[in-house]
C-alpha atoms as a PDB file:
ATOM      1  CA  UNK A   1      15.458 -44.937   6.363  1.00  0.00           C
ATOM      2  CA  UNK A   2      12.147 -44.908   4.410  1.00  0.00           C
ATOM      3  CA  UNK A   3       8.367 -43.512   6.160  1.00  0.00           C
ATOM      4  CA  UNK A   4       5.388 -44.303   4.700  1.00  0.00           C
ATOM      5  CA  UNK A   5       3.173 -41.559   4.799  1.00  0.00           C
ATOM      6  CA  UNK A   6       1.451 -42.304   7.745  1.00  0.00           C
ATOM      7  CA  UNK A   7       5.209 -42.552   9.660  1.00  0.00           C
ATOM      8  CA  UNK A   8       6.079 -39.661   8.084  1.00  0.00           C
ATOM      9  CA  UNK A   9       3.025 -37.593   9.104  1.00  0.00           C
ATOM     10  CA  UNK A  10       3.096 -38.750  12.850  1.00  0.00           C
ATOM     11  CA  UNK A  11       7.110 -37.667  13.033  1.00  0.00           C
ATOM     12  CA  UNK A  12       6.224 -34.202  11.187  1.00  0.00           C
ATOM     13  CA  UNK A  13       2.942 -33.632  13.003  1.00  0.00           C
ATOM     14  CA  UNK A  14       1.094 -33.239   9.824  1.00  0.00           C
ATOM     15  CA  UNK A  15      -1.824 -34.935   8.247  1.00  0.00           C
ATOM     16  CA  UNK A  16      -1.309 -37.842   5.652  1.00  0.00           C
ATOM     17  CA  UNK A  17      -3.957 -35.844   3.807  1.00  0.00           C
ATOM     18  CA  UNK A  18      -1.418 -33.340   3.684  1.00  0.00           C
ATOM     19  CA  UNK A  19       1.567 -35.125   2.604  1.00  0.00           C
ATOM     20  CA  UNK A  20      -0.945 -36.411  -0.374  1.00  0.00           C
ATOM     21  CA  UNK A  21      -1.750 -32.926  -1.346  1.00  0.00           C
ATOM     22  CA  UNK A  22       1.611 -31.420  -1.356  1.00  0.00           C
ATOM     23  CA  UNK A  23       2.486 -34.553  -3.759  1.00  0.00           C
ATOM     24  CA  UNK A  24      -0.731 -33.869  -5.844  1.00  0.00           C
ATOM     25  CA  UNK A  25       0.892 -30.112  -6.524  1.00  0.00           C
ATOM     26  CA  UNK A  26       3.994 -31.142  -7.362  1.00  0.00           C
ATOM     27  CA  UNK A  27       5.692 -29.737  -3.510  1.00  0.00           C
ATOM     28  CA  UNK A  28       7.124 -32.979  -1.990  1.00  0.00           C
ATOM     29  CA  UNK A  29       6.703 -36.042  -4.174  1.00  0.00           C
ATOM     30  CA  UNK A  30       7.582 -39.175  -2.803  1.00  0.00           C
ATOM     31  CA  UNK A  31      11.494 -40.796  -2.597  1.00  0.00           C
ATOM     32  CA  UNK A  32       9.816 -43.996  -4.384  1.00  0.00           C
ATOM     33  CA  UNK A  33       5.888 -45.406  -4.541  1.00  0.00           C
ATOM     34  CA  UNK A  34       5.781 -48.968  -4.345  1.00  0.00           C
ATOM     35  CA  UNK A  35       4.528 -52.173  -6.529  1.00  0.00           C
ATOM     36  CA  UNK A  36       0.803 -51.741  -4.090  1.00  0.00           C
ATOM     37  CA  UNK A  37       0.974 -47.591  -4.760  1.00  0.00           C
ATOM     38  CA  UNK A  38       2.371 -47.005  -1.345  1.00  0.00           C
ATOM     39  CA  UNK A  39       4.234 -43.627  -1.416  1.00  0.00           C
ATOM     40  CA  UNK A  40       7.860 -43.961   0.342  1.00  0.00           C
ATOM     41  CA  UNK A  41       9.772 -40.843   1.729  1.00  0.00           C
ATOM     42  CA  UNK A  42      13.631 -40.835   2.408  1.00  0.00           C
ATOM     43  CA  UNK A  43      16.257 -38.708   4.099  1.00  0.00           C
ATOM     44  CA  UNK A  44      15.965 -35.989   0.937  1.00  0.00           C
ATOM     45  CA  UNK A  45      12.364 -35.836   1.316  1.00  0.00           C
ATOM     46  CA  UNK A  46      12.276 -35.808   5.109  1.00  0.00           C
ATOM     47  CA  UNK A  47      14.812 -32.448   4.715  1.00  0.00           C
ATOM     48  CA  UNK A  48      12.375 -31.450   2.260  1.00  0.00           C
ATOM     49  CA  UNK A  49       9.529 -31.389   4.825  1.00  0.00           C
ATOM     50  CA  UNK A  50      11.213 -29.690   7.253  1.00  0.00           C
ATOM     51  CA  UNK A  51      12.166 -26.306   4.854  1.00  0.00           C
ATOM     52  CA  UNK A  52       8.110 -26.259   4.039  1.00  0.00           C
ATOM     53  CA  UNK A  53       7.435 -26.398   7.255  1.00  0.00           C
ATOM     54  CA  UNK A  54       9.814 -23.801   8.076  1.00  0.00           C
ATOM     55  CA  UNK A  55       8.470 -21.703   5.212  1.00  0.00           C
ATOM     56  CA  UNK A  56       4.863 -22.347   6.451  1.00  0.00           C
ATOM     57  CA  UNK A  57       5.612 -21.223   9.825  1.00  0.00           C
ATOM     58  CA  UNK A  58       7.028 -17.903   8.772  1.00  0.00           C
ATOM     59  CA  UNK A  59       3.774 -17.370   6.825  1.00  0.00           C
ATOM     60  CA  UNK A  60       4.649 -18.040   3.251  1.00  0.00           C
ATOM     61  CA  UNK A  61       1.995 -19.329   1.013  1.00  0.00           C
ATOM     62  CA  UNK A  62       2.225 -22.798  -0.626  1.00  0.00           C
ATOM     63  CA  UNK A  63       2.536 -21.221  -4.273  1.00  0.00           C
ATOM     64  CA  UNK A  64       5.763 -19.237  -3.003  1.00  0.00           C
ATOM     65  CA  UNK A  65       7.639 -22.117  -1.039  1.00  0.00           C
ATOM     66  CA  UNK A  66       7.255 -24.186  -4.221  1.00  0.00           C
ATOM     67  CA  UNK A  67       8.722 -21.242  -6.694  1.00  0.00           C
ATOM     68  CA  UNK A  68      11.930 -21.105  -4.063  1.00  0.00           C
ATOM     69  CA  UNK A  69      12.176 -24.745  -3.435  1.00  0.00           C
ATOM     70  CA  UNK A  70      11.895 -25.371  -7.180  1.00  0.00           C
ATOM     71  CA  UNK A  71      14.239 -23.089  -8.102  1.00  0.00           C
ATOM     72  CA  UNK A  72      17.550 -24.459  -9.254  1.00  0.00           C
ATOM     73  CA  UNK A  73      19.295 -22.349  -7.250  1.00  0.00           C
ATOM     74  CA  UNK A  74      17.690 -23.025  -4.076  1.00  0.00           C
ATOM     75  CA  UNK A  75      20.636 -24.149  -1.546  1.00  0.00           C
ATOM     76  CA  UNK A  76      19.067 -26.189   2.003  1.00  0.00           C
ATOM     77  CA  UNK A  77      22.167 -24.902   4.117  1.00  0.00           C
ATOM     78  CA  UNK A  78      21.619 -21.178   2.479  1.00  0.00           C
ATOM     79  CA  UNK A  79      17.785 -20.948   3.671  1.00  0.00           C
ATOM     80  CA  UNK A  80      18.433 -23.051   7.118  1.00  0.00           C
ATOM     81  CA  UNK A  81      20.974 -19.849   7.640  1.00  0.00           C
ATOM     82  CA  UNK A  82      18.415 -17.640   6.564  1.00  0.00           C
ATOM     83  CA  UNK A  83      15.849 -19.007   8.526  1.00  0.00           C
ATOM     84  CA  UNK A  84      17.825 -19.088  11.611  1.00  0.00           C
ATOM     85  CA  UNK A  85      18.657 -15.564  11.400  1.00  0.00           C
ATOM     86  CA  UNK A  86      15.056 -14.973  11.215  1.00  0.00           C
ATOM     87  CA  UNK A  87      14.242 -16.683  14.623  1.00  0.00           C
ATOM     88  CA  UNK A  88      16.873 -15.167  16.157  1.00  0.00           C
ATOM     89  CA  UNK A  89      15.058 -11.730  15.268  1.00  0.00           C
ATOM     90  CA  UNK A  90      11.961 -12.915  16.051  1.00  0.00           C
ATOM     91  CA  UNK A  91      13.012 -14.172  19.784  1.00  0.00           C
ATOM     92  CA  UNK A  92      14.602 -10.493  19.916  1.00  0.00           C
ATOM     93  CA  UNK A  93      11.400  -9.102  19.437  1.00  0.00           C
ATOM     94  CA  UNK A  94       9.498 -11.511  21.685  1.00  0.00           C
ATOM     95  CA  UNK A  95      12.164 -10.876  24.925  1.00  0.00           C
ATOM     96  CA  UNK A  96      11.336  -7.296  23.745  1.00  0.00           C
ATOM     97  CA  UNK A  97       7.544  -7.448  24.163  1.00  0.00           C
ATOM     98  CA  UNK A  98       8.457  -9.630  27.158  1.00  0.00           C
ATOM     99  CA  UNK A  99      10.638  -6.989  28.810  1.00  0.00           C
ATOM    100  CA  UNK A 100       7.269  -4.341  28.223  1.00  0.00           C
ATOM    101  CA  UNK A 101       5.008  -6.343  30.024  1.00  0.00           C
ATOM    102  CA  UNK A 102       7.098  -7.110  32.605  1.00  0.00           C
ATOM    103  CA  UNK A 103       8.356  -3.380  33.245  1.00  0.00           C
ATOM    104  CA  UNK A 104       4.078  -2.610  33.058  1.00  0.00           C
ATOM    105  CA  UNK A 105       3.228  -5.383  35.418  1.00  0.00           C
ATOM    106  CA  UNK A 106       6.125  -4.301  38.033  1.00  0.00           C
ATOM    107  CA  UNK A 107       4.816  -0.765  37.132  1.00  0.00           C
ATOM    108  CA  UNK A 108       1.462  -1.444  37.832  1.00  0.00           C
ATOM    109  CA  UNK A 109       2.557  -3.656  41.337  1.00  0.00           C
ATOM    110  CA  UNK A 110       3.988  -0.437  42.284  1.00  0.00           C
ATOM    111  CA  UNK A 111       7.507  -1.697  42.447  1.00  0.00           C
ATOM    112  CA  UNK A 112       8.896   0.445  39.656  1.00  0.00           C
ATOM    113  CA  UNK A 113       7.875   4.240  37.730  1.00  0.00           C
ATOM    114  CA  UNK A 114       6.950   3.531  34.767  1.00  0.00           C
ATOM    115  CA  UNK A 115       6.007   6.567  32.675  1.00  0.00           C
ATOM    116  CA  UNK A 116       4.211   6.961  29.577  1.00  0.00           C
ATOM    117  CA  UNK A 117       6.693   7.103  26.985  1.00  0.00           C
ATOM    118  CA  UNK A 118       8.748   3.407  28.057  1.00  0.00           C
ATOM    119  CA  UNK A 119       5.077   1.902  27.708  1.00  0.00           C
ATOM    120  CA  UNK A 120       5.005   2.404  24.232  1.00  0.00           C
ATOM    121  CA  UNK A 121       9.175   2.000  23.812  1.00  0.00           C
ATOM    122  CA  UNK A 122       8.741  -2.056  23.297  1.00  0.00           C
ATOM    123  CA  UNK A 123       5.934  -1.797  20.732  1.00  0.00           C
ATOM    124  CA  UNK A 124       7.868   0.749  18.928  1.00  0.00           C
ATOM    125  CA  UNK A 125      11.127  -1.194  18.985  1.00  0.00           C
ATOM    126  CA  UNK A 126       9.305  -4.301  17.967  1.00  0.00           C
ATOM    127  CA  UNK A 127       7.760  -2.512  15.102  1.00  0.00           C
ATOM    128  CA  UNK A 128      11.357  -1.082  13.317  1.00  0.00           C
ATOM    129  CA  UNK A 129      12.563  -4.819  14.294  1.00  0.00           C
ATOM    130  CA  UNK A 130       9.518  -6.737  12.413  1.00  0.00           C
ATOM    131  CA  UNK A 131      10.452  -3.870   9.437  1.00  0.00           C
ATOM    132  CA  UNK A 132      13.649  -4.115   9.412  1.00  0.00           C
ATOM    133  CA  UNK A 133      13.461  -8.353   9.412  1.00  0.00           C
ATOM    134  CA  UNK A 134      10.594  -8.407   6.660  1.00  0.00           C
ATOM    135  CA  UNK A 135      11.557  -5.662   4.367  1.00  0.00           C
ATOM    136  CA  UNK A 136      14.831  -3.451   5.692  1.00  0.00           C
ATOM    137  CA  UNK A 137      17.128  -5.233   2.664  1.00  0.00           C
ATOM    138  CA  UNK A 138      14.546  -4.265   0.234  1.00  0.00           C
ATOM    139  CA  UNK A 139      14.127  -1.166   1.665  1.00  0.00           C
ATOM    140  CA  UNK A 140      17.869  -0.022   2.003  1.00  0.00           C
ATOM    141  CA  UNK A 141      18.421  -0.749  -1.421  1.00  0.00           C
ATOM    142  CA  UNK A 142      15.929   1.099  -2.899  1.00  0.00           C
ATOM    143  CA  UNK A 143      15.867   4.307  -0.815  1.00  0.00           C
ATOM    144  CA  UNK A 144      19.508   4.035   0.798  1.00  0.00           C
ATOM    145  CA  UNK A 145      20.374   3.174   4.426  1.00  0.00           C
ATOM    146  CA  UNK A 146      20.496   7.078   5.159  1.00  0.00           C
ATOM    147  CA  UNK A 147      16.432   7.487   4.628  1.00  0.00           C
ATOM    148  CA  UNK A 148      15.444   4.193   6.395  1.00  0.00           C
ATOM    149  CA  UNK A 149      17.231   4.900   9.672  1.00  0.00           C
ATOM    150  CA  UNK A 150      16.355   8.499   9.766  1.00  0.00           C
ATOM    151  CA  UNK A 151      12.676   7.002   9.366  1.00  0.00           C
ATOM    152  CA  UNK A 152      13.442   4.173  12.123  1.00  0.00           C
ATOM    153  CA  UNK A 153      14.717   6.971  14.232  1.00  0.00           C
ATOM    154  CA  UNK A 154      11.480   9.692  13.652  1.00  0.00           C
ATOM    155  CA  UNK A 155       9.361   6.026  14.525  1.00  0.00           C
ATOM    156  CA  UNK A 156      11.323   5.702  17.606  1.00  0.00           C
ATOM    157  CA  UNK A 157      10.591   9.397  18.555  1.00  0.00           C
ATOM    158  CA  UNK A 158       7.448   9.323  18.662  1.00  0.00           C
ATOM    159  CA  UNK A 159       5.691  11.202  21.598  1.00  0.00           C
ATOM    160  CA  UNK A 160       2.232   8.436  23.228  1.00  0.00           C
ATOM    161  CA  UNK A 161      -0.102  10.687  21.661  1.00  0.00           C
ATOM    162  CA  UNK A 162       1.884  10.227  18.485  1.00  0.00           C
ATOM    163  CA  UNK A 163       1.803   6.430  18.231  1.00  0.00           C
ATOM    164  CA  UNK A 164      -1.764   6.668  19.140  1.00  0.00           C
ATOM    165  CA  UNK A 165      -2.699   8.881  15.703  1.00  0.00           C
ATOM    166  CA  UNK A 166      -0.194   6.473  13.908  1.00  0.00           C
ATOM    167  CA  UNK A 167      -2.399   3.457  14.850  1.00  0.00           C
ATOM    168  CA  UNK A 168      -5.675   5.306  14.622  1.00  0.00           C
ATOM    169  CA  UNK A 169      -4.619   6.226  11.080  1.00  0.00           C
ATOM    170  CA  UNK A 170      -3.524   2.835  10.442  1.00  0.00           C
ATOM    171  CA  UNK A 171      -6.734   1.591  11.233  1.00  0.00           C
ATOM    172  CA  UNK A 172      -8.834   4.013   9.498  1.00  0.00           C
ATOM    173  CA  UNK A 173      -6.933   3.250   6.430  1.00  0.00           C
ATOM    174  CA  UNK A 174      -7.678  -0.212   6.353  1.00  0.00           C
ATOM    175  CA  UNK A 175     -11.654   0.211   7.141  1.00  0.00           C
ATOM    176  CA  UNK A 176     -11.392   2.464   4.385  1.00  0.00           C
ATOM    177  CA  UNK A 177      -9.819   0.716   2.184  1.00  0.00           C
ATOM    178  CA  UNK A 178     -12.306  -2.354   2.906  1.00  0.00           C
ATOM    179  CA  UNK A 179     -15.271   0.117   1.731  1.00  0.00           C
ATOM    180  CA  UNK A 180     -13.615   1.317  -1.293  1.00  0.00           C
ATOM    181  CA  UNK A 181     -13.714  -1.998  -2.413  1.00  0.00           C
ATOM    182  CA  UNK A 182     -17.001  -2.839  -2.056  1.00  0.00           C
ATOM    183  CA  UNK A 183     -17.649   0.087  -4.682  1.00  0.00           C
ATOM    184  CA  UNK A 184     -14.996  -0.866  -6.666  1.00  0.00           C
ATOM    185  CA  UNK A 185     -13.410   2.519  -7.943  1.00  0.00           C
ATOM    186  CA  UNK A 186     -10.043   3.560  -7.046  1.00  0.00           C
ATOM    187  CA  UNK A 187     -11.403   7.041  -8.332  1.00  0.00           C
ATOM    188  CA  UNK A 188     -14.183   7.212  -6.261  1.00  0.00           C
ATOM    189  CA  UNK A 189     -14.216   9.757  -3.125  1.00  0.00           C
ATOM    190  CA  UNK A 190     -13.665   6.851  -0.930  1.00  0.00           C
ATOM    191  CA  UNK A 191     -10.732   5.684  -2.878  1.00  0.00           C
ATOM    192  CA  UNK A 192      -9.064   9.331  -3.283  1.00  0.00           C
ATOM    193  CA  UNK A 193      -9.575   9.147   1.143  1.00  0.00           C
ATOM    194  CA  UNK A 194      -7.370   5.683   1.163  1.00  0.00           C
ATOM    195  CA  UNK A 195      -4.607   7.171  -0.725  1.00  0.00           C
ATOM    196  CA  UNK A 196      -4.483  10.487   1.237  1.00  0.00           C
ATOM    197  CA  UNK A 197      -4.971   8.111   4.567  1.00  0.00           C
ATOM    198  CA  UNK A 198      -1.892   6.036   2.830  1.00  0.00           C
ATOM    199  CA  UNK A 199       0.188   9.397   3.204  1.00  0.00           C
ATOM    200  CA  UNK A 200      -1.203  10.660   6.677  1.00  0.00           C
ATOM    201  CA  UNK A 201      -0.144   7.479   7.631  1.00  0.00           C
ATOM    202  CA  UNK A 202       3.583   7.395   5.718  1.00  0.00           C
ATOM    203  CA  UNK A 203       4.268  11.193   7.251  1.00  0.00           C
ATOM    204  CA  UNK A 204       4.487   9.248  10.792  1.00  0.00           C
ATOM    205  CA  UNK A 205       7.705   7.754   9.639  1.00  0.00           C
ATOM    206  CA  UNK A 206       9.026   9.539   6.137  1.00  0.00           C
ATOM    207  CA  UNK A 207      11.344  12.522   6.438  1.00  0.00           C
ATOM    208  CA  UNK A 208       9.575  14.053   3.341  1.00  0.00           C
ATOM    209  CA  UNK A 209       6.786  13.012   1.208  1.00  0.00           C
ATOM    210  CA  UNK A 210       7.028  12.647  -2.803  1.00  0.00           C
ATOM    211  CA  UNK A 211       4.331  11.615  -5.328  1.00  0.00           C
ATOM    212  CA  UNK A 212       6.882   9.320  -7.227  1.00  0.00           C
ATOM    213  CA  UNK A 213       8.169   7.666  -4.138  1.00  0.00           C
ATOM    214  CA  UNK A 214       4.271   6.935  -2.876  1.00  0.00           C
ATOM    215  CA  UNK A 215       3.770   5.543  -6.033  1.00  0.00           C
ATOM    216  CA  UNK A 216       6.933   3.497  -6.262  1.00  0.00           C
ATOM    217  CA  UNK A 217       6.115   2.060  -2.562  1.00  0.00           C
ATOM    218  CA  UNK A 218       2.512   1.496  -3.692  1.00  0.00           C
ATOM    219  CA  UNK A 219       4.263  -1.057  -6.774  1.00  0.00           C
ATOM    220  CA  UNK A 220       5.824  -2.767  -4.228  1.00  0.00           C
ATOM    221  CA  UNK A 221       3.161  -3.407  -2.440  1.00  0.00           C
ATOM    222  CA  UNK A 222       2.046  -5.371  -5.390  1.00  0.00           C
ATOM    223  CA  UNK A 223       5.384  -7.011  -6.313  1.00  0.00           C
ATOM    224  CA  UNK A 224       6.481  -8.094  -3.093  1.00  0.00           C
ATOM    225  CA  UNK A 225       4.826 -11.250  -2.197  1.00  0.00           C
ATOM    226  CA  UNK A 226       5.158 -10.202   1.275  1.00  0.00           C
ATOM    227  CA  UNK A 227       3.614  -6.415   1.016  1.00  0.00           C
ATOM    228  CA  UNK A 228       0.924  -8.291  -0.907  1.00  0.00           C
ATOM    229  CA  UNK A 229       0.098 -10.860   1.889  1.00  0.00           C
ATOM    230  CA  UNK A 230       0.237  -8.212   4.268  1.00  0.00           C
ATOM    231  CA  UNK A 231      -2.921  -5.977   2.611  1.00  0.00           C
ATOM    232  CA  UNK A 232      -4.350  -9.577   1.179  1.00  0.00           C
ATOM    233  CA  UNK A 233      -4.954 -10.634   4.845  1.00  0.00           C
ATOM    234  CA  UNK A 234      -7.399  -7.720   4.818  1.00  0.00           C
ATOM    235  CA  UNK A 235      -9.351  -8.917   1.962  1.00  0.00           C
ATOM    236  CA  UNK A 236      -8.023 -10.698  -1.641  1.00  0.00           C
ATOM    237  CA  UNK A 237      -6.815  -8.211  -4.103  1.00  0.00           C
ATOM    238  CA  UNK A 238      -6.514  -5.515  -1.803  1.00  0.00           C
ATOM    239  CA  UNK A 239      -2.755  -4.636  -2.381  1.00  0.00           C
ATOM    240  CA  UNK A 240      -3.606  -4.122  -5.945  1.00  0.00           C
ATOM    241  CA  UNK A 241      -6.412  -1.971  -4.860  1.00  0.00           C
ATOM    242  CA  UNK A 242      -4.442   0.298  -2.728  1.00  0.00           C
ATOM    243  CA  UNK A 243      -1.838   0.383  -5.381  1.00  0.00           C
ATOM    244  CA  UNK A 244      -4.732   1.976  -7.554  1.00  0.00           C
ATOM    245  CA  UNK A 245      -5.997   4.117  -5.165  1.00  0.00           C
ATOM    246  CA  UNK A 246      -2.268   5.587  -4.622  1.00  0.00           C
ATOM    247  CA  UNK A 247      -1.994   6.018  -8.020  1.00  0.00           C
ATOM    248  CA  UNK A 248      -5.253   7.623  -8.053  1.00  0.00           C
ATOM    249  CA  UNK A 249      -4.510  10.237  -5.539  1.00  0.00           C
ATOM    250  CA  UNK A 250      -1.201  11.368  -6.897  1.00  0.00           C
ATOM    251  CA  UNK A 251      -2.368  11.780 -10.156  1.00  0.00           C
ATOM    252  CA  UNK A 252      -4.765  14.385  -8.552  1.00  0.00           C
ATOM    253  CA  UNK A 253      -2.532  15.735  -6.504  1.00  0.00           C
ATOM    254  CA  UNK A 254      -0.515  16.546  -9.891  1.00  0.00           C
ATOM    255  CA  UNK A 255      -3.625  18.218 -11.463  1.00  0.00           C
END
């Protein structure tokens, strides 16, 4: 069967504007375009859609669905695995969050005890799970699957008061950071503060702290298209950024 656009849009619950954009960029061109300049979309197309969709909803930019979906090694069964693995994390770490604010409801209600250390046990959990999901294969490779649990494991044992300097931290880092940028100079005071924030924040979870491996996490941070989107949310180019105030810092430290 054949959609025109408009069909096409109203089964995928997307815009026909959209469909004519992703075609303008080269994403999902039409199965055929007719004598009038109609644009016609069949079964391989309709797949098509459904993988950028897929991509979209786990976040991906359009730029990086069409570099895997254009690659000649892409395989539709391979990433419809891959993708289902990934929702099966993700509902993990939903019934997670679920189970925490049920256990803090019933706690508040009075029907259970719930003390101060399981409140924070689901965000904790859902944290190593979200790592693990996004970046653990990356990870283990690079630092081996003996320094990733026993930083998954220091994460987990993490007192309240703990978890509540990790996220203060975290979020001092990132206002930071944000200023830095306005003045522009990873070798400014404010940048030399983001990269020793960077490793108040790392010694929550690392067993021990290195200069090289800092640095080495800061490139990836830069070379991962998903570290990159991560600090990017906060404002463009700021992955690069923190990479440079990292690299700043260290070199300091050195002298």
């Amino acid at each position: 069967m054949q959609y025109t656009v408009k069909q096409l849009g109203d089964l995928a619950g997307v815009s026909a504007r959209t469909l004519r954009y992703y075609d303008e960029i080269d994403l999902l061109k039409p199965s055929a375009v007719t004598e009038a300049g109609y644009r016609l979309y069949g079964p391989d197309a309709v797949d098509r859609l459904q993988q950028i969709l897929l991509y979209r909803e786990m976040g991906m930019g359009l730029d990086q669905i069409k570099r895997i979906m254009n690659d000649p090694q892409f395989d539709l069964k391979e990433a419809l695995l891959s993708h289902r693995k990934s929702l099966l994390q993700r509902k993990a770490q939903l019934e997670q969050l679920l189970e925490t604010v049920e256990r803090s409801l019933a706690g508040l209600e009075g029907r259970i005890h719930v003390t101060d250390k399981e409140k924070f046990e689901g965000f904790k959990k859902q944290l190593v799970a979200d790592n693990e999901a996004k970046y653990g294969k990356e990870a283990r490779e690079k630092y081996g699957d003996e320094a990733v649990d026993a930083s998954n494991a220091k994460l987990m044992g993490m007192s309240p008061e703990d978890w509540e300097n990790f996220k203060k931290v975290e979020e001092e880092l990132i206002e930071t950071l944000r200023a830095a940028m306005e003045e522009g100079d990873p070798d400014s005071d404010l940048g030399l503060k983001v990269g020793e924030l960077h490793r108040r924040w790392l010694s929550f979870t690392w067993q021990s702290y290195s200069a090289e491996a800092h640095r080495g996490l800061a490139e990836m941070y830069v070379a991962d298209e998903r570290f990159k989107a991560h600090y990017d949310q906060y404002s463009p180019g700021a992955a690069e950024f923190l990479r440079n105030c990292i690299f700043a810092y260290t070199e300091k430290k050195r002298g």
